[in-house]
N, C-alpha and C. Protein backbone atom coordinates (compact mmCIF):
# COMPACT_ATOMS: atom_id res chain seq x y z
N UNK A 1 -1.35 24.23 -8.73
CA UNK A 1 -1.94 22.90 -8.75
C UNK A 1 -3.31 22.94 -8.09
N UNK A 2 -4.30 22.11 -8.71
CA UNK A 2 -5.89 22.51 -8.29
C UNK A 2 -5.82 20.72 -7.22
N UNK A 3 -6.32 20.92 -5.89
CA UNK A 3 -6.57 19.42 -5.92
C UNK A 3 -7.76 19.65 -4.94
N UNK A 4 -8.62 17.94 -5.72
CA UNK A 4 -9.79 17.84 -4.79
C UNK A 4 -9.78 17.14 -3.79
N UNK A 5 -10.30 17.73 -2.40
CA UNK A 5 -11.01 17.14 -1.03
C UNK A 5 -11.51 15.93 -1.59
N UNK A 6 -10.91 14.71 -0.59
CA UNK A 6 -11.51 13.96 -0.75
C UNK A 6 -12.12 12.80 0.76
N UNK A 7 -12.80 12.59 0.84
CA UNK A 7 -13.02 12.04 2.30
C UNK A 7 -13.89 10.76 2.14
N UNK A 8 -13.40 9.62 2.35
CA UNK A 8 -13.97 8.25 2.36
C UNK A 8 -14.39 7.58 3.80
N UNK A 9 -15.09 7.22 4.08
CA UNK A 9 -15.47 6.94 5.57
C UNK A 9 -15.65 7.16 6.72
N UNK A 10 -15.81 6.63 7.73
CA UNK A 10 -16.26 7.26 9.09
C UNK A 10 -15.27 7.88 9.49
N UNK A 11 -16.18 9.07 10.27
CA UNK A 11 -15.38 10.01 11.46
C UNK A 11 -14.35 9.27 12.13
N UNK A 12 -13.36 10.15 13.09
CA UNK A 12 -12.43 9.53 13.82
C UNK A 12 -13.16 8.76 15.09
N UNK A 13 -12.56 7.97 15.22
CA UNK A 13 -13.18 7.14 16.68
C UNK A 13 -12.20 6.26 17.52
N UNK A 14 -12.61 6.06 18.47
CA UNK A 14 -11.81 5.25 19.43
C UNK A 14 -10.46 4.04 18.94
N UNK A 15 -11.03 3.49 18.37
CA UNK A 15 -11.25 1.73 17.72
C UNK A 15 -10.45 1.53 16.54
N UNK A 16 -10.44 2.87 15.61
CA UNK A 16 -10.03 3.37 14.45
C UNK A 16 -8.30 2.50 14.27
N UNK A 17 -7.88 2.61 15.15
CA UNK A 17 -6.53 1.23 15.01
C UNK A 17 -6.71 0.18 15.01
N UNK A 18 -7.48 -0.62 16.48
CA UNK A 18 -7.84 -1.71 16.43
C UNK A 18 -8.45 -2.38 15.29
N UNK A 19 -9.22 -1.45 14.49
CA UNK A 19 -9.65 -1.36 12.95
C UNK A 19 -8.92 -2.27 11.88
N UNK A 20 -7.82 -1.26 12.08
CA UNK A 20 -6.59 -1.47 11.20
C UNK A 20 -5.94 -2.33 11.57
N UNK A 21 -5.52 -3.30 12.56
CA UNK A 21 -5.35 -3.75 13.24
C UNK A 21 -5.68 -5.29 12.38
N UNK A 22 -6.94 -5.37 13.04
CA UNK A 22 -7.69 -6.44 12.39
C UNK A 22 -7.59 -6.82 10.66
N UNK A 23 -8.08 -5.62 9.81
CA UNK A 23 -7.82 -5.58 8.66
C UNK A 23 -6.21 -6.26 8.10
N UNK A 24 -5.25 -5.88 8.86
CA UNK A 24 -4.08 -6.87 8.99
C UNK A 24 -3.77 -7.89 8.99
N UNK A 25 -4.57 -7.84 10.21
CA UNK A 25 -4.52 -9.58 10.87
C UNK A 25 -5.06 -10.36 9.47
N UNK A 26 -6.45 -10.19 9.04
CA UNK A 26 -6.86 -10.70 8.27
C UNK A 26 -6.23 -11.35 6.82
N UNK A 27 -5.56 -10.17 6.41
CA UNK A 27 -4.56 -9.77 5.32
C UNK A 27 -3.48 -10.91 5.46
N UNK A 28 -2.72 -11.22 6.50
CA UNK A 28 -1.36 -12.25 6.88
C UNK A 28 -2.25 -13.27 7.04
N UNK A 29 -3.28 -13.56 7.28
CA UNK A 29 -4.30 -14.79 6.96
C UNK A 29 -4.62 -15.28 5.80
N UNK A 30 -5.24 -14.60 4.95
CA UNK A 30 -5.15 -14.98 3.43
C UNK A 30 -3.84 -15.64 2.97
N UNK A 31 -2.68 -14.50 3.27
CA UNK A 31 -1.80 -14.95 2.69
C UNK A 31 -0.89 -15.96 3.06
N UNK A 32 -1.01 -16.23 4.51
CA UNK A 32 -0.78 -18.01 4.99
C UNK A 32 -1.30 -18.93 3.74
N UNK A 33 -2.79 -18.56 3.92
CA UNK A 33 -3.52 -19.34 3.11
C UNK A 33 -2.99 -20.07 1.89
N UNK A 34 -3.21 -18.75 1.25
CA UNK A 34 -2.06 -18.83 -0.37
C UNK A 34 -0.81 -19.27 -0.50
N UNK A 35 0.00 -19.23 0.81
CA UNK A 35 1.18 -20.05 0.76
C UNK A 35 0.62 -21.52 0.94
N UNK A 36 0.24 -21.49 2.06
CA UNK A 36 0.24 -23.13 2.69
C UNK A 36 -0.89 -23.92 1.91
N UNK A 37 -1.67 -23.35 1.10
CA UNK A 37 -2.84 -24.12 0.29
C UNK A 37 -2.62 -24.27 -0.71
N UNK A 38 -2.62 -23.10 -1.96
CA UNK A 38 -3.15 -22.46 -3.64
C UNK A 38 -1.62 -22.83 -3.48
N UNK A 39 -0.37 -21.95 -3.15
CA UNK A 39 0.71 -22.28 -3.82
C UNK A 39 1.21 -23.97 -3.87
N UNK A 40 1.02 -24.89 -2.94
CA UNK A 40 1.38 -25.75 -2.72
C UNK A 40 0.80 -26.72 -3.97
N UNK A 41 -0.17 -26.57 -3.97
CA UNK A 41 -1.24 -27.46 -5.08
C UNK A 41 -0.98 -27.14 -5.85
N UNK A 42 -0.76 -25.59 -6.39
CA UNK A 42 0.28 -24.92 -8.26
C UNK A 42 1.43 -25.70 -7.84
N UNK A 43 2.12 -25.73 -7.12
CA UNK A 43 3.88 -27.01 -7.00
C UNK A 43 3.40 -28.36 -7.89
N UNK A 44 2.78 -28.56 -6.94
CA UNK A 44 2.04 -30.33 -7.43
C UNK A 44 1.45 -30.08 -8.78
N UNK A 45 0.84 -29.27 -8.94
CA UNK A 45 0.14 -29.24 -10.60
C UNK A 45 1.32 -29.11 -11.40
N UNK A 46 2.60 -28.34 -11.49
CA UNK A 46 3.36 -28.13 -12.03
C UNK A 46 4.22 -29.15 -12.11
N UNK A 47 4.44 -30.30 -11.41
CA UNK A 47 5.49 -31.00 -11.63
C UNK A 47 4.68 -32.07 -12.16
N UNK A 48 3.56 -32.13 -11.90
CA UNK A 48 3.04 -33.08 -12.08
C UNK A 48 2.59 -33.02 -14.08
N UNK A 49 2.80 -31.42 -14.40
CA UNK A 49 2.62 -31.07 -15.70
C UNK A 49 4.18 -31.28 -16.28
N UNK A 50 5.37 -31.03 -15.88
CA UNK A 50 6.23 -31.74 -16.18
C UNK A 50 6.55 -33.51 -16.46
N UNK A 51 6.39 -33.92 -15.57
CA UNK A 51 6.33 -35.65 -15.29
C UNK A 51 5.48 -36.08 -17.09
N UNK A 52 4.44 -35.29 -17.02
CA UNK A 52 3.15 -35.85 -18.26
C UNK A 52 3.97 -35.15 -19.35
N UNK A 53 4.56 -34.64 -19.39
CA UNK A 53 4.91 -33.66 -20.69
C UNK A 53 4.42 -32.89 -21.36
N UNK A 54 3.66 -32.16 -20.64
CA UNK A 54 2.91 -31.00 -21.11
C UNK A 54 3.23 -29.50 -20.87
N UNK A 55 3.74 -29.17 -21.75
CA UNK A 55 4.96 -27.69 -21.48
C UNK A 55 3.91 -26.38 -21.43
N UNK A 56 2.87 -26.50 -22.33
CA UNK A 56 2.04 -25.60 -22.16
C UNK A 56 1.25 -25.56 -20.69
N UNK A 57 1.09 -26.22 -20.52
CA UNK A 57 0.09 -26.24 -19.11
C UNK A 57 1.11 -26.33 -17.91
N UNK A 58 2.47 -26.61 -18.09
CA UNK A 58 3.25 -26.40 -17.01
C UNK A 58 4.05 -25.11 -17.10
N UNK A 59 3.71 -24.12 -18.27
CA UNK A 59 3.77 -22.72 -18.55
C UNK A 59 2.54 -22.11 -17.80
N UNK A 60 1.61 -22.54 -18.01
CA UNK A 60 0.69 -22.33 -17.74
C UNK A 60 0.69 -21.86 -16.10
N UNK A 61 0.64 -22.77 -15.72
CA UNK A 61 0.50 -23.07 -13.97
C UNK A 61 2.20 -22.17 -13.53
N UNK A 62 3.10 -22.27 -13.74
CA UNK A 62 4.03 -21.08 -13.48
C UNK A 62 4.04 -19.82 -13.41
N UNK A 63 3.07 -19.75 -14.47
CA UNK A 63 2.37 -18.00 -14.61
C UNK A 63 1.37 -18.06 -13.23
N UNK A 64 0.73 -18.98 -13.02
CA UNK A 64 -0.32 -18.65 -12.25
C UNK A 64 0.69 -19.27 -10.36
N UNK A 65 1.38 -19.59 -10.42
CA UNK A 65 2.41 -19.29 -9.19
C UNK A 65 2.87 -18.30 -8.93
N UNK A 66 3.54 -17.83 -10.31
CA UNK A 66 3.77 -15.89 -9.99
C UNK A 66 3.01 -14.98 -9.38
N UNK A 67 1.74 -15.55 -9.92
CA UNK A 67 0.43 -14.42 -9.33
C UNK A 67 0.13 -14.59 -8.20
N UNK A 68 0.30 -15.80 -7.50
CA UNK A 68 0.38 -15.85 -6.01
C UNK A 68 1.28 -15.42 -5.94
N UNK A 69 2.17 -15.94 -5.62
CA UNK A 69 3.57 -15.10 -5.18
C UNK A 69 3.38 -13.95 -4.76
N UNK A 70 3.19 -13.41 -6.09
CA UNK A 70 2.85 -11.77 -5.81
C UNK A 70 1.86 -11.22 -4.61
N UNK A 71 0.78 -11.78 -4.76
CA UNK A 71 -0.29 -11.51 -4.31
C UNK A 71 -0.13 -11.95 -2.55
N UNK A 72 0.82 -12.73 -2.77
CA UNK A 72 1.05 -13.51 -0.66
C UNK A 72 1.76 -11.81 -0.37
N UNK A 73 2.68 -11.23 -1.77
CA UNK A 73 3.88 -10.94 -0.77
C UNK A 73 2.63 -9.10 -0.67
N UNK A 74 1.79 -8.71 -1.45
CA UNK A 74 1.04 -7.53 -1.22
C UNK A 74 0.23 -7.36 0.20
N UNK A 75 -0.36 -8.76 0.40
CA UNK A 75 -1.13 -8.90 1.42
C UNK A 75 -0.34 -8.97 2.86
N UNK A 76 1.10 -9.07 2.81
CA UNK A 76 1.50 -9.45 3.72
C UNK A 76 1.87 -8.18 4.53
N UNK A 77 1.83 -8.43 6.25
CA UNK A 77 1.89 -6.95 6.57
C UNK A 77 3.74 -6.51 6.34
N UNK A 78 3.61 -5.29 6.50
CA UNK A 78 5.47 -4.82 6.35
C UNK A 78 5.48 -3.80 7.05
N UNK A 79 4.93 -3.22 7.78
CA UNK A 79 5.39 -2.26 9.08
C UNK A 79 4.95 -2.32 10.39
N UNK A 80 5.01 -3.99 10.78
CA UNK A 80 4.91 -4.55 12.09
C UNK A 80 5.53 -3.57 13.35
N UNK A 81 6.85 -2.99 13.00
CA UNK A 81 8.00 -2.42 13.92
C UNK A 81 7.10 -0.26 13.45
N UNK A 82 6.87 -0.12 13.19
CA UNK A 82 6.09 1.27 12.73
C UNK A 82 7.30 1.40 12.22
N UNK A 83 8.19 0.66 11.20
CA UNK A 83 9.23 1.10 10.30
C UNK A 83 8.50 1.70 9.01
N UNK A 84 8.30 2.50 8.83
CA UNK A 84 7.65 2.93 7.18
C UNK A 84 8.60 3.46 6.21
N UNK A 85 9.53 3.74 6.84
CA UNK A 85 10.83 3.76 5.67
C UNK A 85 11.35 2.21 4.96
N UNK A 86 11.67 1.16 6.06
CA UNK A 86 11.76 0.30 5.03
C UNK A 86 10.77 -0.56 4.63
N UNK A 87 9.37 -0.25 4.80
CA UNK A 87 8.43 -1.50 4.04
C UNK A 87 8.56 -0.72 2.70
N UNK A 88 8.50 1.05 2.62
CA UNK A 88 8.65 1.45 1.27
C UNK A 88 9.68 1.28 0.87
N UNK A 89 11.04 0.70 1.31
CA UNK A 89 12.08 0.39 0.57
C UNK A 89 11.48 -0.70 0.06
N UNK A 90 11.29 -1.63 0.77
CA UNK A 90 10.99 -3.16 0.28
C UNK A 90 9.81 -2.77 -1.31
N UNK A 91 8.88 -1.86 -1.16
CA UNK A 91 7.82 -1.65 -2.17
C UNK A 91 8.72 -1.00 -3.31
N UNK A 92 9.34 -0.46 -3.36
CA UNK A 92 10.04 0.12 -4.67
C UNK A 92 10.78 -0.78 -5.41
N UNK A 93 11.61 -1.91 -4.14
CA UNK A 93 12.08 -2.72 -4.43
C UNK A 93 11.83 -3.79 -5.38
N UNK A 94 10.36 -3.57 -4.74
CA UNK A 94 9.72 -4.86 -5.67
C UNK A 94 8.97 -4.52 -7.10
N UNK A 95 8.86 -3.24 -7.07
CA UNK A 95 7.94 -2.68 -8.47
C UNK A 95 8.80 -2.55 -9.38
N UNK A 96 9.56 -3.58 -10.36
CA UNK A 96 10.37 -3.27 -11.06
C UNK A 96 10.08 -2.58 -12.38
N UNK A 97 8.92 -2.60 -12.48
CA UNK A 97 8.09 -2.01 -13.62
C UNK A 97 7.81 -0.38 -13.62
N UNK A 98 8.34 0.27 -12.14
CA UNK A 98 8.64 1.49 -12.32
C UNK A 98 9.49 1.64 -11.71
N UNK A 99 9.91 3.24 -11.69
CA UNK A 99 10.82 3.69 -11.07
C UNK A 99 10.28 4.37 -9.91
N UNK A 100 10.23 4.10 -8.35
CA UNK A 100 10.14 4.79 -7.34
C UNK A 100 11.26 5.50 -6.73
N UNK A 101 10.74 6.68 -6.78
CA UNK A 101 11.73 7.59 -5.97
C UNK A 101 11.47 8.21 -4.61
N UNK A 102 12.53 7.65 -3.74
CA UNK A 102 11.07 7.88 -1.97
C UNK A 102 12.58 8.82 -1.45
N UNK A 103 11.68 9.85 -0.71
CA UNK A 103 12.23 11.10 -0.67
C UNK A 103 11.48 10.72 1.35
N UNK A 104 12.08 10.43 2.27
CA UNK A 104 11.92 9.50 3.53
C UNK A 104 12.70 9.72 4.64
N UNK A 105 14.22 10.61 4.06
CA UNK A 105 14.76 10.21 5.11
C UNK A 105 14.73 10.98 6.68
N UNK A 106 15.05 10.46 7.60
CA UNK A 106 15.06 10.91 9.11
C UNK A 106 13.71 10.64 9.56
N UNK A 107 12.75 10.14 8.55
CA UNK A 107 11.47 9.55 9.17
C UNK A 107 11.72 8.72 10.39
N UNK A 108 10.91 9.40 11.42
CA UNK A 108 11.14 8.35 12.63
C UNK A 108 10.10 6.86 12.35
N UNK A 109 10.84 6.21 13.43
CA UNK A 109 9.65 5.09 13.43
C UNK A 109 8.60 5.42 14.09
N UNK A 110 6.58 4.96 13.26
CA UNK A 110 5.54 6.04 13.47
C UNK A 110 5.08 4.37 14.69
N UNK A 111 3.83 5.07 15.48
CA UNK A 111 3.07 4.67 15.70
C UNK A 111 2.10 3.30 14.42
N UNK A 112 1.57 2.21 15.25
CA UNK A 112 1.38 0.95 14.24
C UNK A 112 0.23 1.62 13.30
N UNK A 113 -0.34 1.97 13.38
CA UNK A 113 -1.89 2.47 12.54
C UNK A 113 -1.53 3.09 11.59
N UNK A 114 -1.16 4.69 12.02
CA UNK A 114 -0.74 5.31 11.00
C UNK A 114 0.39 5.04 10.03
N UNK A 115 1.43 4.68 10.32
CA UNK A 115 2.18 3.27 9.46
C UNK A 115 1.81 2.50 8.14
N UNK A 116 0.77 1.63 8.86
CA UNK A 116 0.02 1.06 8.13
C UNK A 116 -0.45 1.51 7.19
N UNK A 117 -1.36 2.18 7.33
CA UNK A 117 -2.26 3.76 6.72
C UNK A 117 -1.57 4.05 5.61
N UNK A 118 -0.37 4.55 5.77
CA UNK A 118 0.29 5.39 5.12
C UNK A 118 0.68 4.42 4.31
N UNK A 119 1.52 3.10 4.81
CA UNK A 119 2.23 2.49 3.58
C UNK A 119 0.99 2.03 2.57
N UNK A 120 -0.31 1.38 2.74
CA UNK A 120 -1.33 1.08 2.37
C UNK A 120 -1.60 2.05 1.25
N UNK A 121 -1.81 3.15 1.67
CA UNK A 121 -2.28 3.66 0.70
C UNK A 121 -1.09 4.38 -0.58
N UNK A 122 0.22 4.08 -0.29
CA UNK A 122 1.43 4.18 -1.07
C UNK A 122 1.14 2.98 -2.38
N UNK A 123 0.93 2.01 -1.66
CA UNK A 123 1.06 0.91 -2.24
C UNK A 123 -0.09 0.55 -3.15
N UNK A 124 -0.93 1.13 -2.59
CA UNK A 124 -2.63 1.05 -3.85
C UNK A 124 -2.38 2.17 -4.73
N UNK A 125 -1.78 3.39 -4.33
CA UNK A 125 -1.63 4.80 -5.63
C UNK A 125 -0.71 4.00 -6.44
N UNK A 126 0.12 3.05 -5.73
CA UNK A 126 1.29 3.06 -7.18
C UNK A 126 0.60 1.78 -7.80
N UNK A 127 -0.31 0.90 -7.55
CA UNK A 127 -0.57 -0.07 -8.26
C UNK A 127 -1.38 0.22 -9.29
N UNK A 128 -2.52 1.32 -8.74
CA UNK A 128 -3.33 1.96 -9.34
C UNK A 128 -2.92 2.56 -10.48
N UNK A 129 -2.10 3.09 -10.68
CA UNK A 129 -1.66 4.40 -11.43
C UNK A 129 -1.15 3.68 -12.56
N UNK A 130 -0.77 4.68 -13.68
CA UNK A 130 -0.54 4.20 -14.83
C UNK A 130 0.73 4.91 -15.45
N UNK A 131 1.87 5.09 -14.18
CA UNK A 131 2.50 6.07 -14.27
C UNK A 131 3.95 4.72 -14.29
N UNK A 132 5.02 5.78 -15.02
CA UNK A 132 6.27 4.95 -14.94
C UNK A 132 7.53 5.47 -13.83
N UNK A 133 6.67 6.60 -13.89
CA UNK A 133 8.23 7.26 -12.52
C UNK A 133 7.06 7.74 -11.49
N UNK A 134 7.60 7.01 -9.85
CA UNK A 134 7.13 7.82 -8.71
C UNK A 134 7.62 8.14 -7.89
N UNK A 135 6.86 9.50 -7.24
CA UNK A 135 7.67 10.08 -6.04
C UNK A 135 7.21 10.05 -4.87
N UNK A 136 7.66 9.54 -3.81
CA UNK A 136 6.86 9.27 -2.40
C UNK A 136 7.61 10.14 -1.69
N UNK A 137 7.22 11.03 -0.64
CA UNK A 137 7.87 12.24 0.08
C UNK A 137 7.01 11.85 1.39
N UNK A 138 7.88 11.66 2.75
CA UNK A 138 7.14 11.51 4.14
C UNK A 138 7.93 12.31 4.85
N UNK A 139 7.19 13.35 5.88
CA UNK A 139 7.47 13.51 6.88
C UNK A 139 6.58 13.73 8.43
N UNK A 140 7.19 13.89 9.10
CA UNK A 140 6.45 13.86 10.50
C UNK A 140 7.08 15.61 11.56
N UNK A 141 6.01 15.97 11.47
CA UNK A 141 5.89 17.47 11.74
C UNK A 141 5.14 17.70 13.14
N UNK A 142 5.54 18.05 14.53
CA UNK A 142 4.23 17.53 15.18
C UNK A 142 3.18 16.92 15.40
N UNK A 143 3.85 15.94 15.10
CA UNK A 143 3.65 14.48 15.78
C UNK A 143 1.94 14.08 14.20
N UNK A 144 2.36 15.00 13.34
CA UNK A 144 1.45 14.95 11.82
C UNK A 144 2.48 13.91 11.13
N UNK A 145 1.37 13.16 10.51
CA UNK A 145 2.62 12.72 9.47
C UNK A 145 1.96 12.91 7.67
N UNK A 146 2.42 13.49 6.81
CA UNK A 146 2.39 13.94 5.72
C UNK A 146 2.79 13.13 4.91
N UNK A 147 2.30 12.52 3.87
CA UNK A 147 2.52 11.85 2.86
C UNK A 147 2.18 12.62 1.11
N UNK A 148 3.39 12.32 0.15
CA UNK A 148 2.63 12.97 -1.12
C UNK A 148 3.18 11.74 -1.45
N UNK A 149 2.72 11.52 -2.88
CA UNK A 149 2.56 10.51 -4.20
C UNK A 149 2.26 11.21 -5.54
N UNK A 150 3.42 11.59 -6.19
CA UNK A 150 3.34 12.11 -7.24
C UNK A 150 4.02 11.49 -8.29
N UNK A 151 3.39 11.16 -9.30
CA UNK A 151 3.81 10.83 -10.32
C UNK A 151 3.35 11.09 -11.81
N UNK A 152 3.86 10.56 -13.08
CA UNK A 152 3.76 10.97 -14.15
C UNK A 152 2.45 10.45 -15.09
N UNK A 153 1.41 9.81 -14.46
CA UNK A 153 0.34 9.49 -14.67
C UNK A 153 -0.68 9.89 -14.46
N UNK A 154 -1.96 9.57 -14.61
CA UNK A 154 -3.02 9.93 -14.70
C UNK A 154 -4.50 9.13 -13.67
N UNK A 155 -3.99 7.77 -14.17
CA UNK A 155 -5.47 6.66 -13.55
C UNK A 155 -5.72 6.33 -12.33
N UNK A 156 -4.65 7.05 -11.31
CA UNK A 156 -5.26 6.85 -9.77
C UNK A 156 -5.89 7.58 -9.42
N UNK A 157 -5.98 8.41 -9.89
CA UNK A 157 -7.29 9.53 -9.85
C UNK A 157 -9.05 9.10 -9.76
N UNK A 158 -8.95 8.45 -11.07
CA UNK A 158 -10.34 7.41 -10.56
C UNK A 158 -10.12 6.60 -9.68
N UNK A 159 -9.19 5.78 -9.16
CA UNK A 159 -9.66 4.84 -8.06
C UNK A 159 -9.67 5.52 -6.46
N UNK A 160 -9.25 6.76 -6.31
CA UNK A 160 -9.59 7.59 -5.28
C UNK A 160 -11.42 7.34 -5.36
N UNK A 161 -12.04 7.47 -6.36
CA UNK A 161 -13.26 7.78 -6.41
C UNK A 161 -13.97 6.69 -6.61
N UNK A 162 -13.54 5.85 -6.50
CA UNK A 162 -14.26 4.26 -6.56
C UNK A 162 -14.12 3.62 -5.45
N UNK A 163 -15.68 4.09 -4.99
CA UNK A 163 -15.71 3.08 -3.31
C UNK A 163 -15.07 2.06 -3.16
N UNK A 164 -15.32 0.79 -4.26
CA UNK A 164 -14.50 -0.34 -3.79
C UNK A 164 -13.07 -0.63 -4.47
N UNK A 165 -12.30 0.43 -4.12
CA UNK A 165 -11.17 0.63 -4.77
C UNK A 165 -9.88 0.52 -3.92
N UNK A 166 -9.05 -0.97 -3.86
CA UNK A 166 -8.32 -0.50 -3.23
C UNK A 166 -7.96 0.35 -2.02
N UNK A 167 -7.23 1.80 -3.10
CA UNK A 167 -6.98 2.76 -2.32
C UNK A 167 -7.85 3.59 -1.81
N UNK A 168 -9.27 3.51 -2.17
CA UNK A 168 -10.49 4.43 -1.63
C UNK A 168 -10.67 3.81 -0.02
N UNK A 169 -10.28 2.42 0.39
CA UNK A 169 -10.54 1.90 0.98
C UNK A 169 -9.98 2.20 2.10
N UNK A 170 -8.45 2.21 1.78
CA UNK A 170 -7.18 3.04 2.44
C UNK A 170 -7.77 4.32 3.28
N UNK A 171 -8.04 5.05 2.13
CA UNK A 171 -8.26 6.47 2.66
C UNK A 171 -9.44 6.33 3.36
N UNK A 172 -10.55 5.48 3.28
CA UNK A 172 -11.05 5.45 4.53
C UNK A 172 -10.68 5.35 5.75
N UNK A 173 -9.71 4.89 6.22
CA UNK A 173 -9.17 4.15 6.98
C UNK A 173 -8.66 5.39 7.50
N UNK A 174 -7.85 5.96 6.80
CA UNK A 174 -7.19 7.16 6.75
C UNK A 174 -8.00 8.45 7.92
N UNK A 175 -9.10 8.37 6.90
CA UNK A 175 -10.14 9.10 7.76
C UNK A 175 -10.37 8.84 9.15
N UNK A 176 -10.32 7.77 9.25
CA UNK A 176 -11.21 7.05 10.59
C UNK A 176 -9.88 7.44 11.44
N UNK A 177 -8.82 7.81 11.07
CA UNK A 177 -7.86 8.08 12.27
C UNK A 177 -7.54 9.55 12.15
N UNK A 178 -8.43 10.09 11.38
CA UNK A 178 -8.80 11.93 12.04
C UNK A 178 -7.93 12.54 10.83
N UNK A 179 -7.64 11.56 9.87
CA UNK A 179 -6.40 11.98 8.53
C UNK A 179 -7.54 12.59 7.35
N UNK A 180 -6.98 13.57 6.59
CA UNK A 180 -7.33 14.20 5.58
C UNK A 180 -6.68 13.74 3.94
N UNK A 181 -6.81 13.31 3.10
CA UNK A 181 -6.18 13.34 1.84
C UNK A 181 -7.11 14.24 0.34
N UNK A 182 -5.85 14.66 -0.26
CA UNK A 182 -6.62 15.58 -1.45
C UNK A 182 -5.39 14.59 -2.50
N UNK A 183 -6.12 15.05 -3.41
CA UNK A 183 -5.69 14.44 -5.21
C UNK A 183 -5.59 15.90 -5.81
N UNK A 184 -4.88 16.29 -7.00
CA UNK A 184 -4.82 17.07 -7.49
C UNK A 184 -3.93 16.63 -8.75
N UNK A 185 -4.34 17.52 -10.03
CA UNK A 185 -2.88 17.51 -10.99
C UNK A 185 -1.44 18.13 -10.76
N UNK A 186 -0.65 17.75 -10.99
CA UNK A 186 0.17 18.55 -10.83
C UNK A 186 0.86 19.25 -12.24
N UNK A 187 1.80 20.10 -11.83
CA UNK A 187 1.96 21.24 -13.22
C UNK A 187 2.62 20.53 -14.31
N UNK A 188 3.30 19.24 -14.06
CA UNK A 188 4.06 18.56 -15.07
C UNK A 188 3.18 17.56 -15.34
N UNK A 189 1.99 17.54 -15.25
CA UNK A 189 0.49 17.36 -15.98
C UNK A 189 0.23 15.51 -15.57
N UNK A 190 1.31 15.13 -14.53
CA UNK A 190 0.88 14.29 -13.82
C UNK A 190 -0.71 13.98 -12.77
N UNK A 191 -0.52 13.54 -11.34
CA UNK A 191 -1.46 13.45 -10.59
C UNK A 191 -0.59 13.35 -9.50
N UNK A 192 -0.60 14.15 -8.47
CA UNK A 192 -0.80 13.94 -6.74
C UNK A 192 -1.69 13.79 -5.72
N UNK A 193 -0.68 12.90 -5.13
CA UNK A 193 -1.88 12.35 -4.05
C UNK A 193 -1.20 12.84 -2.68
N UNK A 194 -1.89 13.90 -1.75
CA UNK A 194 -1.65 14.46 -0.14
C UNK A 194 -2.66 12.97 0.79
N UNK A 195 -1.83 13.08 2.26
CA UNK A 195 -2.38 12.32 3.02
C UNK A 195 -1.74 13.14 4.31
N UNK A 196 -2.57 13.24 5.05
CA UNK A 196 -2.19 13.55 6.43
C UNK A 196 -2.76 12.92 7.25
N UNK A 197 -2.02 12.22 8.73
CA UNK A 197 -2.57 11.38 9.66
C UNK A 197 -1.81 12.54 11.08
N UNK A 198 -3.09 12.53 11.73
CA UNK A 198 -2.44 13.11 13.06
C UNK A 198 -2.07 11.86 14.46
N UNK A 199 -1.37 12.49 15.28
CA UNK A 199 -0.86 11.63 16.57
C UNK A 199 -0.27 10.10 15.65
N UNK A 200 0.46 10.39 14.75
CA UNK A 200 1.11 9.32 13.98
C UNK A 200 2.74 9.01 15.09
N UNK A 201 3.08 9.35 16.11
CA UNK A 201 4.22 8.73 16.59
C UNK A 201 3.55 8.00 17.91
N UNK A 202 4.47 6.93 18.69
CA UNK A 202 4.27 6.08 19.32
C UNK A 202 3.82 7.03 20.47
N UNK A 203 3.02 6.69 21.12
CA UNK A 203 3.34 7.33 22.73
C UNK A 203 3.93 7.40 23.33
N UNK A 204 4.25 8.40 24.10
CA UNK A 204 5.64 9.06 24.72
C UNK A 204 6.76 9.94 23.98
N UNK A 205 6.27 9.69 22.38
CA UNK A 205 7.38 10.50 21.46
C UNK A 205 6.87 11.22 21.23
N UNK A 206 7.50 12.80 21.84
CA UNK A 206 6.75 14.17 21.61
C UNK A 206 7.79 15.03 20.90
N UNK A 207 8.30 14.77 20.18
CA UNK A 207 9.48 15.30 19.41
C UNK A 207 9.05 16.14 18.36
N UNK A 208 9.21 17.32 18.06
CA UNK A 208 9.09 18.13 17.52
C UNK A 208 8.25 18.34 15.94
């Protein structure tokens, strides 16, 4: 398998959580938003498209509730506890449009950043991609934590390489906490995606 170096953003630095951190915060802000604002007003448009009798436009506005929906539950954070085994349960859970296969277990619970990091950029390869079966593989190796993303597609490959991409964005992030990721094909003529984050467990956990 050939894969390319890829490196999006600043060097490692101090702050590089607090970073991520924020980017969070921000993220469960929007999606307050979208609950307590946009979805509330699609309710009212919708019943209010019922009441008038207009089936198309109260089709209409249902479709466009879904898309919030969706969109509250992406933005929302899911590894508050540095659980990264189950926010990727919860993510497979919810992609019913493929098949995820997460290969996870005895993952300890990580440190909040790298967590983040990691599920983040799980979650942009598989949105990205144009693949129907995926494979997510984590482990934590001296105090490294290793991520692959392999699957039977092709199109996350460009959004690695598109600055304002999602997951390019990720892997900045990635970077900024001293982490490395490569892309490559793999032999069953898919695409993989490597991620490595170092000092990914909490402090005080020096476990092997």
């Amino acid at each position: 398998m050939t894969a390319l170096d890829v490196r999006h953003g600043a060097p490692p630095g101090a702050r590089a959580g607090d970073v991520v951190a924020e980017v969070e915060a921000e993220r469960a802000a929007v999606s307050r938003l979208l609950h307590d604002d946009v979805a509330q007003a699609l309710l009212a448009a919708r019943y209010a498209a019922d009441l008038a009798g207009a089936p198309d436009v109260a089709d209409a506005v249902r479709a466009a509730i879904r898309e919030v929906t969706d969109a509250m539950w992406r933005l929302r954070p899911r590894t508050g506890e540095g659980d990264l085994v189950q926010a990727l349960g919860d993510l497979a859970a919810r992609h019913g449009d493929k098949v995820l296969a997460l290969r996870v277990e005895g993952l300890p619970r990580l440190a909040l950043a790298p967590a983040t990091v990691a599920y983040r950029v799980v979650q942009a390869a598989v949105a990205a991609g144009d693949a129907t079966t995926v494979e997510v593989r984590a482990e934590v190796r001296s105090g490294v934590l290793t991520v692959s993303v392999s699957d039977d597609g092709t199109s996350y490959d460009a959004a690695v390489h598109a600055p304002d991409s999602e997951l390019a964005r990720w892997l900045g992030r990635a970077c900024s906490l001293g982490g490395t990721a490569r892309v490559g094909a793999s032999l069953t003529g898919g695409t993989t995606l490597w991620l490595e984050i170092p000092n990914a467990l909490p402090e005080g956990d020096d476990r092997p």
